[in-house]
Protein backbone atom coordinates (compact mmCIF):
# COMPACT_ATOMS: atom_id res chain seq x y z
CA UNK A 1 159.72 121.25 157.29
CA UNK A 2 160.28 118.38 159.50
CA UNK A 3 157.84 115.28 159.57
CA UNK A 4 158.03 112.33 161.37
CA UNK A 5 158.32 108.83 159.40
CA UNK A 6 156.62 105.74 160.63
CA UNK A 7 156.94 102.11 159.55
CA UNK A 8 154.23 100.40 157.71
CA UNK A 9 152.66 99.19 160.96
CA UNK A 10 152.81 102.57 162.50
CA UNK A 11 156.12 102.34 164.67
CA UNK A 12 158.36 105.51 164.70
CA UNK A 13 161.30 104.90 162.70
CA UNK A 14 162.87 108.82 162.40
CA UNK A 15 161.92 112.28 160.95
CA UNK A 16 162.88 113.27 157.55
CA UNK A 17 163.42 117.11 156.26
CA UNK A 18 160.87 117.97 153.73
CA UNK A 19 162.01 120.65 151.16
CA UNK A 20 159.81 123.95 152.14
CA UNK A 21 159.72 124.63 147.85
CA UNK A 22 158.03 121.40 147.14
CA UNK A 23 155.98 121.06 150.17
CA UNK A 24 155.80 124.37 151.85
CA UNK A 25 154.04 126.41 148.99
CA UNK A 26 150.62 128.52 149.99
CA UNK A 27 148.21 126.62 147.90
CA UNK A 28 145.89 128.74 145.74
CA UNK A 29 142.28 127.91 144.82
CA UNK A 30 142.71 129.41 141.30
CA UNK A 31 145.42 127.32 140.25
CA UNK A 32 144.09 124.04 141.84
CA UNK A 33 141.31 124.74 140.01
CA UNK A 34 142.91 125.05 136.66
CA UNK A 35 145.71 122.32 136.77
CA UNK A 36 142.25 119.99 137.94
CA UNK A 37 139.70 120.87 135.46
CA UNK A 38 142.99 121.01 132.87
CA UNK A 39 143.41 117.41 133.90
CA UNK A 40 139.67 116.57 133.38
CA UNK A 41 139.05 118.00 130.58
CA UNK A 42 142.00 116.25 128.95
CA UNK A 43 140.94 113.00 130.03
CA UNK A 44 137.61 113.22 128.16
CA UNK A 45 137.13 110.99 125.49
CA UNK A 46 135.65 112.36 121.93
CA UNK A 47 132.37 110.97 120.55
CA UNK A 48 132.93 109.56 117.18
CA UNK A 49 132.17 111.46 114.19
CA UNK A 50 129.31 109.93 111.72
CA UNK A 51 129.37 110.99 107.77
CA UNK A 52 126.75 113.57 107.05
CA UNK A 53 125.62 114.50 103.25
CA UNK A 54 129.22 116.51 102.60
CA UNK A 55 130.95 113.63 103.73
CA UNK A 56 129.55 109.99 101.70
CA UNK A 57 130.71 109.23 98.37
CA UNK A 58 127.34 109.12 96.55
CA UNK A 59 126.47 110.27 92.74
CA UNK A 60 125.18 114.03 92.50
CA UNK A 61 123.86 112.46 89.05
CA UNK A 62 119.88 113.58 88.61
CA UNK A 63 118.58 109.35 88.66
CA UNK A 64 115.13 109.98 87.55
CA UNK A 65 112.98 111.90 85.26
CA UNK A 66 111.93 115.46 86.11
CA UNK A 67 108.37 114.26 85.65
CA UNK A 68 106.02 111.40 85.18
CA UNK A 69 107.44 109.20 88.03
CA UNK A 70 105.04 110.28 90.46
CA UNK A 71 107.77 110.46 93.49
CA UNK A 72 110.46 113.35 94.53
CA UNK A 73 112.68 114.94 92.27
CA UNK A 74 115.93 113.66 93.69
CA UNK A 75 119.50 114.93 92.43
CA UNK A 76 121.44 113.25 95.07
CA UNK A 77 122.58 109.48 96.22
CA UNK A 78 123.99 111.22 99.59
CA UNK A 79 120.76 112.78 101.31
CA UNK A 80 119.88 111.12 104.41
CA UNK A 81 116.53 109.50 103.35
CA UNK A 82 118.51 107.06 101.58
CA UNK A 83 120.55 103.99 102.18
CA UNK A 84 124.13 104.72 101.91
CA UNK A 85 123.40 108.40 102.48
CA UNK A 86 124.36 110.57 104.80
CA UNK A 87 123.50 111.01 108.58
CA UNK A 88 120.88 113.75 109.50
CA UNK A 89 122.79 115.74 112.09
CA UNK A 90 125.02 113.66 113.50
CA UNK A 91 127.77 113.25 116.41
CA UNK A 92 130.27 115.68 114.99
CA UNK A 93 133.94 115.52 116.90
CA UNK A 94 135.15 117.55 119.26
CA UNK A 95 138.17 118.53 120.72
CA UNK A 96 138.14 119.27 124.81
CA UNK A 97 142.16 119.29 125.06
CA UNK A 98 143.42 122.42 126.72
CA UNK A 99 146.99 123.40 126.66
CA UNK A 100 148.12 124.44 130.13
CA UNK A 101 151.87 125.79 131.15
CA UNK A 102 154.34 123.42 132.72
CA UNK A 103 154.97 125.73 135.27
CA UNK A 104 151.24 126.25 136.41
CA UNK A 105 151.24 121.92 136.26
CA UNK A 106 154.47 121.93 138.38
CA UNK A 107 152.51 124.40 140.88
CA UNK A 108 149.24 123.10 140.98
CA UNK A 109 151.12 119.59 142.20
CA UNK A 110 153.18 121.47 144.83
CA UNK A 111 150.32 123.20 145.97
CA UNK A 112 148.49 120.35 146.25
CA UNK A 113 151.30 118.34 148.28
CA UNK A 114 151.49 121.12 150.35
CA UNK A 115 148.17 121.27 151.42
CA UNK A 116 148.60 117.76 152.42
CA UNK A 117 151.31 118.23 154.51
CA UNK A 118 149.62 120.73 156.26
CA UNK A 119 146.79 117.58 157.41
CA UNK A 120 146.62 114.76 155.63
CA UNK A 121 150.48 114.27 155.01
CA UNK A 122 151.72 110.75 156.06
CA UNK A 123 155.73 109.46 155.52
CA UNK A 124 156.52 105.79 155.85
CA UNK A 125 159.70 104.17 155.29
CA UNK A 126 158.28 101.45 152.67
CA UNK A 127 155.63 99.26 151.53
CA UNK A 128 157.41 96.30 152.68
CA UNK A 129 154.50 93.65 153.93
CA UNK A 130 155.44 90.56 156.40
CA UNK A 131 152.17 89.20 155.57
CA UNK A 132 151.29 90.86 151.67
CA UNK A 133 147.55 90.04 152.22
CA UNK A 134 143.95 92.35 151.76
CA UNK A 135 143.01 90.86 155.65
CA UNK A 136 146.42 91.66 156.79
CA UNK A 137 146.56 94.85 155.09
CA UNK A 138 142.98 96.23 156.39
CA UNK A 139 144.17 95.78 159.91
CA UNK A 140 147.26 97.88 159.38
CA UNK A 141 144.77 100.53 158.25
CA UNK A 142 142.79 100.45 160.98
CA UNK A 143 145.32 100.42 163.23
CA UNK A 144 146.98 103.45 161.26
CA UNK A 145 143.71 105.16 161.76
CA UNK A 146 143.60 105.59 157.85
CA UNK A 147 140.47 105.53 156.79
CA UNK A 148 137.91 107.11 153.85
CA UNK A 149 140.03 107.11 150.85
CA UNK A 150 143.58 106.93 150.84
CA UNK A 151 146.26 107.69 148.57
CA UNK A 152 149.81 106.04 148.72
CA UNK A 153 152.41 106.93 146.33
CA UNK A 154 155.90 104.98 145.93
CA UNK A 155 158.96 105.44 144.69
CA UNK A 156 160.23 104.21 141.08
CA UNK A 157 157.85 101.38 140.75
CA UNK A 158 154.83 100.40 143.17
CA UNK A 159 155.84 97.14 145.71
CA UNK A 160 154.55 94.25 144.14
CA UNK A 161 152.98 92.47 147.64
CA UNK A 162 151.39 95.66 148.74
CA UNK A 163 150.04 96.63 144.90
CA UNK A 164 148.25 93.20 145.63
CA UNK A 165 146.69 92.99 149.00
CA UNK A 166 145.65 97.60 148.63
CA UNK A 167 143.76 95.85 145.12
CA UNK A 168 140.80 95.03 146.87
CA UNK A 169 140.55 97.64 149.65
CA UNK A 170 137.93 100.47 148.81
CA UNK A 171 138.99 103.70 148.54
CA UNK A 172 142.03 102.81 148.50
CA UNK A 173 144.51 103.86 145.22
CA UNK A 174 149.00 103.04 144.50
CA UNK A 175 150.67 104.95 142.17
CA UNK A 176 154.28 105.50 141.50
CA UNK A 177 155.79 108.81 142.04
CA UNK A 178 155.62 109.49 138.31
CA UNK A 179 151.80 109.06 138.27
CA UNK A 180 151.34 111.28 141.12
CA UNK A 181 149.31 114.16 140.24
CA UNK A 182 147.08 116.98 141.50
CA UNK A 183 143.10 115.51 141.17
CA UNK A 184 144.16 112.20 142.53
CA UNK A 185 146.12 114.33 145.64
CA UNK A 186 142.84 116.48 146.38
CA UNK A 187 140.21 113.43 146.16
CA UNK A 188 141.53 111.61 148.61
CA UNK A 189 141.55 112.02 152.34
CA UNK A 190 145.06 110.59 153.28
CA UNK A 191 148.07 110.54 151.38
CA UNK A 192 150.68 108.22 152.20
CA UNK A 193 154.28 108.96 150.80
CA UNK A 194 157.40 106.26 150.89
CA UNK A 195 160.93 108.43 151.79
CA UNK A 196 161.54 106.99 148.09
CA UNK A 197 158.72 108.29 146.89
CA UNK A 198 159.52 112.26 148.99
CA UNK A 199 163.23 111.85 147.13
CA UNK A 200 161.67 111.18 143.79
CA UNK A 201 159.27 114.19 143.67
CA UNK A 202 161.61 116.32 145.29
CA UNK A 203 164.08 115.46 142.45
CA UNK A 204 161.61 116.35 140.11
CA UNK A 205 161.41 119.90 141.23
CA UNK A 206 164.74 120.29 141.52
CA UNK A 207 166.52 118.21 138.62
């Protein structure tokens, strides 16, 4: 698949073959859906457990007389009524990690950079910024045309000037190509890929 490249300020600079087994797959709802809620799911953090009655050390020595104290008949130091006891049905922990195959990952994100190439898909030759300013930066993207929320994804490591100036845009997210995966794809409207960034992912298909 052939796609034309463009230099940060939208002048042509060349096509560049895109390998049809990274970003020509038929994407399927199914296994979006999986590698996505897989990803979610994952990311969810676990409410922390309190110590019910099992759990506090606390004498299970009888403390008082069977009669004549005119209160309970208490055997146990850990029951909830009392300090240092045990929590009355608590936040117990739970686990929301699913396991998912690597090959169903490594679809889901060619599926999802494939549905971006089909619209949504741009190629620039790099981040490199005369001017590595927000101001400066907003009127590239508006005179890109990219606007809502926009993805761009770089090679090895993000550019330093144009990490700084996208901070403060909204809607507006960098990653590196190793961060680059299939939620963050599918949110956005526009995804923005550096040749560097094309090689990289391409080389982690195919290494």
């Amino acid at each position: 698949m052939k796609v034309k490249v463009q230099k940060i300020d939208g002048k042509a600079s060349g096509d560049i073959e895109l390998n049809d087994d990274v970003f020509g797959v038929e994407p399927r709802a199914d296994i979006l859906h999986r590698v996505v809620t897989w990803q979610l799911e994952n990311r969810r953090g676990t409410a922390r457990p309190t110590r019910e009655r099992s759990d506090v050390a606390r004498t299970g020595k009888k403390f008082g007389r069977q009669k004549g104290s005119g209160g309970a008949r208490h055997g146990d130091r850990g029951a909830p009524i009392f300090i240092g006891g045990g929590k009355a049905h608590g936040a117990r922990k739970r686990d929301f990690e699913q396991s998912l195959n690597k090959k169903i990952r490594a679809l889901g994100l060619k599926m999802a950079l494939s549905s971006k190439a089909k619209d949504g898909l741009i190629v620039v030759d790099s981040l490199e910024l005369k001017d590595a300013k927000t101001k400066a930066l907003k009127g590239v993207f508006d005179k890109n045309g990219w606007a809502g929320k926009v993805l761009i994804i770089d090679g090895e490591s993000v550019n330093d000037g144009f990490k700084k100036a996208a901070g403060n845009l909204p809607g507006v997210n960098v990653l590196p190509a190793m961060g680059a995966n299939v939620y963050d794809i599918l949110k956005h409207d526009t995804l923005v890929l550096t040749k560097d960034a094309v090689e990289k992912l391409e080389g982690r298909f195919n290494g």
